[in-house]
N, C-alpha and C. Protein backbone atom coordinates (compact mmCIF):
# COMPACT_ATOMS: atom_id res chain seq x y z
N UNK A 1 16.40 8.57 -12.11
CA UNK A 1 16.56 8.17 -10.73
C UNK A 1 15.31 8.50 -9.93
N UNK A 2 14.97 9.95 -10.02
CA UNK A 2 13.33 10.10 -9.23
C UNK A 2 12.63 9.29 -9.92
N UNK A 3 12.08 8.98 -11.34
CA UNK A 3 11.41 8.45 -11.90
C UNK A 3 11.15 6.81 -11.29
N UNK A 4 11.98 6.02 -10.71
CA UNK A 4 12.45 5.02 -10.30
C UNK A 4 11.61 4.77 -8.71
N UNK A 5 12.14 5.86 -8.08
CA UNK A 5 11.91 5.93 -7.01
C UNK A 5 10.36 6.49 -6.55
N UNK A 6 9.99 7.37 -7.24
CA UNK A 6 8.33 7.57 -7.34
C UNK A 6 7.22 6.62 -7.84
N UNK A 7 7.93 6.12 -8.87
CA UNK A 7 7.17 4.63 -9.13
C UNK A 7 6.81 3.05 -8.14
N UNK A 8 8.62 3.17 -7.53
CA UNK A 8 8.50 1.99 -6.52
C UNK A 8 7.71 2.70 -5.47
N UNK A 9 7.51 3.86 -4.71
CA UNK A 9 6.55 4.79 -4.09
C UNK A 9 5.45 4.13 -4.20
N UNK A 10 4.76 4.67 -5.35
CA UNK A 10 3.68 4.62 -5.89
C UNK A 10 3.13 2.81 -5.95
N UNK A 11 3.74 1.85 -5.90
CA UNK A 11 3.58 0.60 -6.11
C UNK A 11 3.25 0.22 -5.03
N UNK A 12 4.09 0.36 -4.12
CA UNK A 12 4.02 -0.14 -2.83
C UNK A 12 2.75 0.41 -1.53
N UNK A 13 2.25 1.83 -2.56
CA UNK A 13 0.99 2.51 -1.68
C UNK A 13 0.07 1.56 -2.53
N UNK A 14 0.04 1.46 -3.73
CA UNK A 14 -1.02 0.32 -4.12
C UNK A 14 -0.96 -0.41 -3.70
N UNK A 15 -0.23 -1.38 -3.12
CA UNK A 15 0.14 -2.79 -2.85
C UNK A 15 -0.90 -2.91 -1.52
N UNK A 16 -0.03 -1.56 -0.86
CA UNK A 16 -0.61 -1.83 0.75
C UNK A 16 -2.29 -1.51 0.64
N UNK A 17 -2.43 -0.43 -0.31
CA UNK A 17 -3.91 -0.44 -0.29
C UNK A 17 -4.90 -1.52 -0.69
N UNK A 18 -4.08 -2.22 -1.92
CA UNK A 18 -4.68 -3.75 -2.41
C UNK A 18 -4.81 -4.50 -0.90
N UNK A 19 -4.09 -4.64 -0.12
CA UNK A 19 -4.03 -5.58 1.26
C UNK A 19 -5.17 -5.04 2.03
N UNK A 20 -4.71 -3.63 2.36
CA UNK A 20 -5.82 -3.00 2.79
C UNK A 20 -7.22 -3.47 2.81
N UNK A 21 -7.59 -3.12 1.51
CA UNK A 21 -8.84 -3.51 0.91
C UNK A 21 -9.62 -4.74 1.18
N UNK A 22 -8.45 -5.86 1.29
CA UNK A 22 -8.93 -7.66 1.60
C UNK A 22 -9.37 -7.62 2.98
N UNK A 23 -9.60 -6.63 3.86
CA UNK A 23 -9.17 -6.75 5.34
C UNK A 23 -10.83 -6.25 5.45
N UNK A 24 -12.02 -7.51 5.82
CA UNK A 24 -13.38 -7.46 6.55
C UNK A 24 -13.43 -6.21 7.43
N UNK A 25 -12.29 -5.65 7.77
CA UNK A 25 -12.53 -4.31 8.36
C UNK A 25 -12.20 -2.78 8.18
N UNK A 26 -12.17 -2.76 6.72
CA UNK A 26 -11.92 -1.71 6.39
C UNK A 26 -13.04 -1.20 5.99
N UNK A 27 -13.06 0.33 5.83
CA UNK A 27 -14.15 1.40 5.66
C UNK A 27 -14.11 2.32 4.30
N UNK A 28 -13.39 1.13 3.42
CA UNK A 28 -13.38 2.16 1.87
C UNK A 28 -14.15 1.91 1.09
N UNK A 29 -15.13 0.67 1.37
CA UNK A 29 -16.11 -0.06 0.41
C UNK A 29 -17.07 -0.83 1.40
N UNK A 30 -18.36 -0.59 0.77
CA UNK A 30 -18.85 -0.82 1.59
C UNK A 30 -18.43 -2.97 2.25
N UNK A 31 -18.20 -3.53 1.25
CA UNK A 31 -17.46 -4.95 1.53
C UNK A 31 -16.23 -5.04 1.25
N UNK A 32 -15.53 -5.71 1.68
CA UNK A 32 -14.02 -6.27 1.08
C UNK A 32 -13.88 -6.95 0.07
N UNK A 33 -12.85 -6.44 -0.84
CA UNK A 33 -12.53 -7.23 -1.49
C UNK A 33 -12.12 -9.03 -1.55
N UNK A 34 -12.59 -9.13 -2.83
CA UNK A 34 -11.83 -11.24 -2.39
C UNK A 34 -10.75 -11.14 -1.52
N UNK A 35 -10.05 -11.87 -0.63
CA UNK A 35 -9.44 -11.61 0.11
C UNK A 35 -7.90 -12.75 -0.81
N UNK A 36 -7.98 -13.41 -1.25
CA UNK A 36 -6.85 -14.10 -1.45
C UNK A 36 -6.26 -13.10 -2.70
N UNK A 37 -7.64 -12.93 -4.22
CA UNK A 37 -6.80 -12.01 -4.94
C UNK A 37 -6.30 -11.13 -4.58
N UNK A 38 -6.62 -10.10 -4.13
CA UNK A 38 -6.47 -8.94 -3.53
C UNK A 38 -5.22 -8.91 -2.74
N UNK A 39 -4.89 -10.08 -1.64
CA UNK A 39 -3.71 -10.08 -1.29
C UNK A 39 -2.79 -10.56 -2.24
N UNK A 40 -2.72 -10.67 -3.22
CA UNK A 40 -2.00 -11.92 -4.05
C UNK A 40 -1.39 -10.49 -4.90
N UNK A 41 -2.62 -9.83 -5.54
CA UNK A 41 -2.38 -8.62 -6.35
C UNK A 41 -1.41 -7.60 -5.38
N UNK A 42 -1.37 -7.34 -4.33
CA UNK A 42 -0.58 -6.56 -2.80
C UNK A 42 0.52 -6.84 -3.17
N UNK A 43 0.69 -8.67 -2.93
CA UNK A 43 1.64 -8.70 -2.95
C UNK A 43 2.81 -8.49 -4.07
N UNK A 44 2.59 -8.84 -5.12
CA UNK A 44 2.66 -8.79 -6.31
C UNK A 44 3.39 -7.29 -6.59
N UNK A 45 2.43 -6.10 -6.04
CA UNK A 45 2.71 -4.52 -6.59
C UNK A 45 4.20 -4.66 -5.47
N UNK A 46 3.81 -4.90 -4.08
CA UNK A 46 5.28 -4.61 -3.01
C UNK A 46 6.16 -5.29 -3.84
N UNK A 47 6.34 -6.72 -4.43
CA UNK A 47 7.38 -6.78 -5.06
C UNK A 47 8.02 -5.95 -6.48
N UNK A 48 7.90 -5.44 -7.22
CA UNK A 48 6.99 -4.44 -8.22
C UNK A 48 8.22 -3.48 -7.21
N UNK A 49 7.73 -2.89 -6.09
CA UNK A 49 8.16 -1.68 -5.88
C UNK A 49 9.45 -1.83 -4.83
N UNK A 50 9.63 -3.35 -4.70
CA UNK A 50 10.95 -3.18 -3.96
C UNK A 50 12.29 -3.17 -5.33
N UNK A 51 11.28 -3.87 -6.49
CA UNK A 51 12.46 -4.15 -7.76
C UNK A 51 12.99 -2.64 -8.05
N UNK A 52 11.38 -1.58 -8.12
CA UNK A 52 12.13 -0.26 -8.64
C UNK A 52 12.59 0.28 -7.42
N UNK A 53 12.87 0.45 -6.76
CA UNK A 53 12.99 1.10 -5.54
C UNK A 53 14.70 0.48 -5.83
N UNK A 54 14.93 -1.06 -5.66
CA UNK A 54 16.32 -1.18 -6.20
C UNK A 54 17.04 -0.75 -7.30
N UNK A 55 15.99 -0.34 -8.42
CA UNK A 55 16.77 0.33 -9.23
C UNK A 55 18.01 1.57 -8.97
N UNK A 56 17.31 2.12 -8.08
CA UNK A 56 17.83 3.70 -7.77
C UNK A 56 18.75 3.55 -6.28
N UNK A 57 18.64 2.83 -5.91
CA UNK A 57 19.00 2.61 -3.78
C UNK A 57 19.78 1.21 -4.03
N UNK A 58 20.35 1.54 -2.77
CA UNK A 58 20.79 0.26 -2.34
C UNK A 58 20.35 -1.14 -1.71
N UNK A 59 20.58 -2.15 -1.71
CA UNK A 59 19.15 -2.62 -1.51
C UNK A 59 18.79 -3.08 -0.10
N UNK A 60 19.64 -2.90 0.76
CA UNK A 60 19.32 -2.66 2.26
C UNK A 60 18.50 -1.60 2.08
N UNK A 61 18.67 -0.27 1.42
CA UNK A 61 18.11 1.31 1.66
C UNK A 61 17.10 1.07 0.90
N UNK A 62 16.72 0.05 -0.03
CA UNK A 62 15.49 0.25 -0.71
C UNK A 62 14.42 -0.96 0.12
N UNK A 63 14.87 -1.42 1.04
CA UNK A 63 14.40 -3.03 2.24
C UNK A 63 14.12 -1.80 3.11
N UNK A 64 14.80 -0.58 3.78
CA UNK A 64 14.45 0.10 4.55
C UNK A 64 13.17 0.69 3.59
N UNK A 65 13.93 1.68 3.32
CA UNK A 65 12.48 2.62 2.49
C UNK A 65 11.22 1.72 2.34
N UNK A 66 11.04 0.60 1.94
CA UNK A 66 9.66 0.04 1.63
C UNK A 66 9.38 -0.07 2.85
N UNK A 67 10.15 -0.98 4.02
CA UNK A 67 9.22 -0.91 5.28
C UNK A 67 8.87 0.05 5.95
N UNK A 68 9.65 1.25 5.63
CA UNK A 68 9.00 2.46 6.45
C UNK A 68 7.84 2.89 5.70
N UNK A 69 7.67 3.11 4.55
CA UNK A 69 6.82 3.34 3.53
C UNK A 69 5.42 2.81 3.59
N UNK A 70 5.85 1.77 3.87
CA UNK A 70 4.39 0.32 4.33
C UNK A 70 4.22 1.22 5.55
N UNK A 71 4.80 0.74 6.65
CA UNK A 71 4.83 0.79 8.11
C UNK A 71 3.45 2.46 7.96
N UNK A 72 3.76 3.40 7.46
CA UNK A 72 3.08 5.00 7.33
C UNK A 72 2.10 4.83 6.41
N UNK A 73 1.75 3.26 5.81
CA UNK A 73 0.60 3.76 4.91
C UNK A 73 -0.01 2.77 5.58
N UNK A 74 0.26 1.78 6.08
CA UNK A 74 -1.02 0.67 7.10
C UNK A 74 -1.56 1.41 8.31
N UNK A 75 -0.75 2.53 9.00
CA UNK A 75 -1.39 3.27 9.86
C UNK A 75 -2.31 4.31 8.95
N UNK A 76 -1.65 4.82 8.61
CA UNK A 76 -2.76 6.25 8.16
C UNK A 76 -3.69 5.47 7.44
N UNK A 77 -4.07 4.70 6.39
CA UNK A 77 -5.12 3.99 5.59
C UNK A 77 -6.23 3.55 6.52
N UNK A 78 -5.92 3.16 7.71
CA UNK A 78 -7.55 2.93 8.61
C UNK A 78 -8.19 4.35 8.89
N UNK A 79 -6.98 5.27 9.43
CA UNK A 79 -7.77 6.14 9.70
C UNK A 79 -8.51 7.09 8.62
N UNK A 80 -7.76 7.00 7.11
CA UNK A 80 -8.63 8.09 6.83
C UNK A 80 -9.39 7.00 6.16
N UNK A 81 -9.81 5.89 6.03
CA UNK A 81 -11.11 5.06 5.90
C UNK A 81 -12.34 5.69 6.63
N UNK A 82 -11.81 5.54 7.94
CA UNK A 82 -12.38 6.32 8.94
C UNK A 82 -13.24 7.70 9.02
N UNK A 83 -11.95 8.63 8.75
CA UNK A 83 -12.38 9.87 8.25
C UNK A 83 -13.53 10.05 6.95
N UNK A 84 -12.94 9.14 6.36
CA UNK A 84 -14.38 9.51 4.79
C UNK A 84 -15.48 8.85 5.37
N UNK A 85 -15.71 7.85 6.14
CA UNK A 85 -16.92 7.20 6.59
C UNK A 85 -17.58 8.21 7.43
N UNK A 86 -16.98 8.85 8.04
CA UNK A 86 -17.80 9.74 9.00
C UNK A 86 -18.26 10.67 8.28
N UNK A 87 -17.55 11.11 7.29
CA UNK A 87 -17.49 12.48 6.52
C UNK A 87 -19.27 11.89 5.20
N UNK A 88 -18.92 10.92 5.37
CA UNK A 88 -20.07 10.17 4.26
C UNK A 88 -21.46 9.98 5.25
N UNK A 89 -20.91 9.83 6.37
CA UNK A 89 -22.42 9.74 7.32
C UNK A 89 -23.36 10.83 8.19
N UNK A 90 -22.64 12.29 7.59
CA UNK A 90 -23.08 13.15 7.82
C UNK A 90 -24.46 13.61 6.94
């Protein structure tokens, strides 16, 4: 059951970071990734992690959990882009 649920976790922080990544304004590389694979591959892992995430939850509770999950990793991911860029331009 954790096993399930740390994985769909884990999928869905890739996913968002794959999206992440396609976005001309992020600060983790110095360019973006292709922007269609990259979203394509995103999307791909979120589905990936809503399947395991249903393994273990219900699937309203596993529709919640991923959007809150997303929702806390599209905020924090600019900023600590952010943070390592500054931390790199010292």
């Amino acid at each position: 059951m954790l096993a399930w649920l740390l994985s769909g976790l884990l999928l869905a922080l890739a996913g968002s970071f794959a999206i992440h990544l396609a976005s001309p304004h992020q600060r983790w590389r110095a360019s973006a990734l292709a922007a269609r694979p990259a979203r394509q591959a995103g999307a791909a892992l979120l589905v990936a992690a809503l399947i395991a995430l249903g393994q273990t939850l219900h699937s309203v509770v596993a529709i919640f959990v991923l959007l809150t999950w997303l929702m806390l990793a599209f905020v924090l991911l600019p900023y600590l882009g952010a943070l390592i860029a500054r931390k790199e331009s010292r």
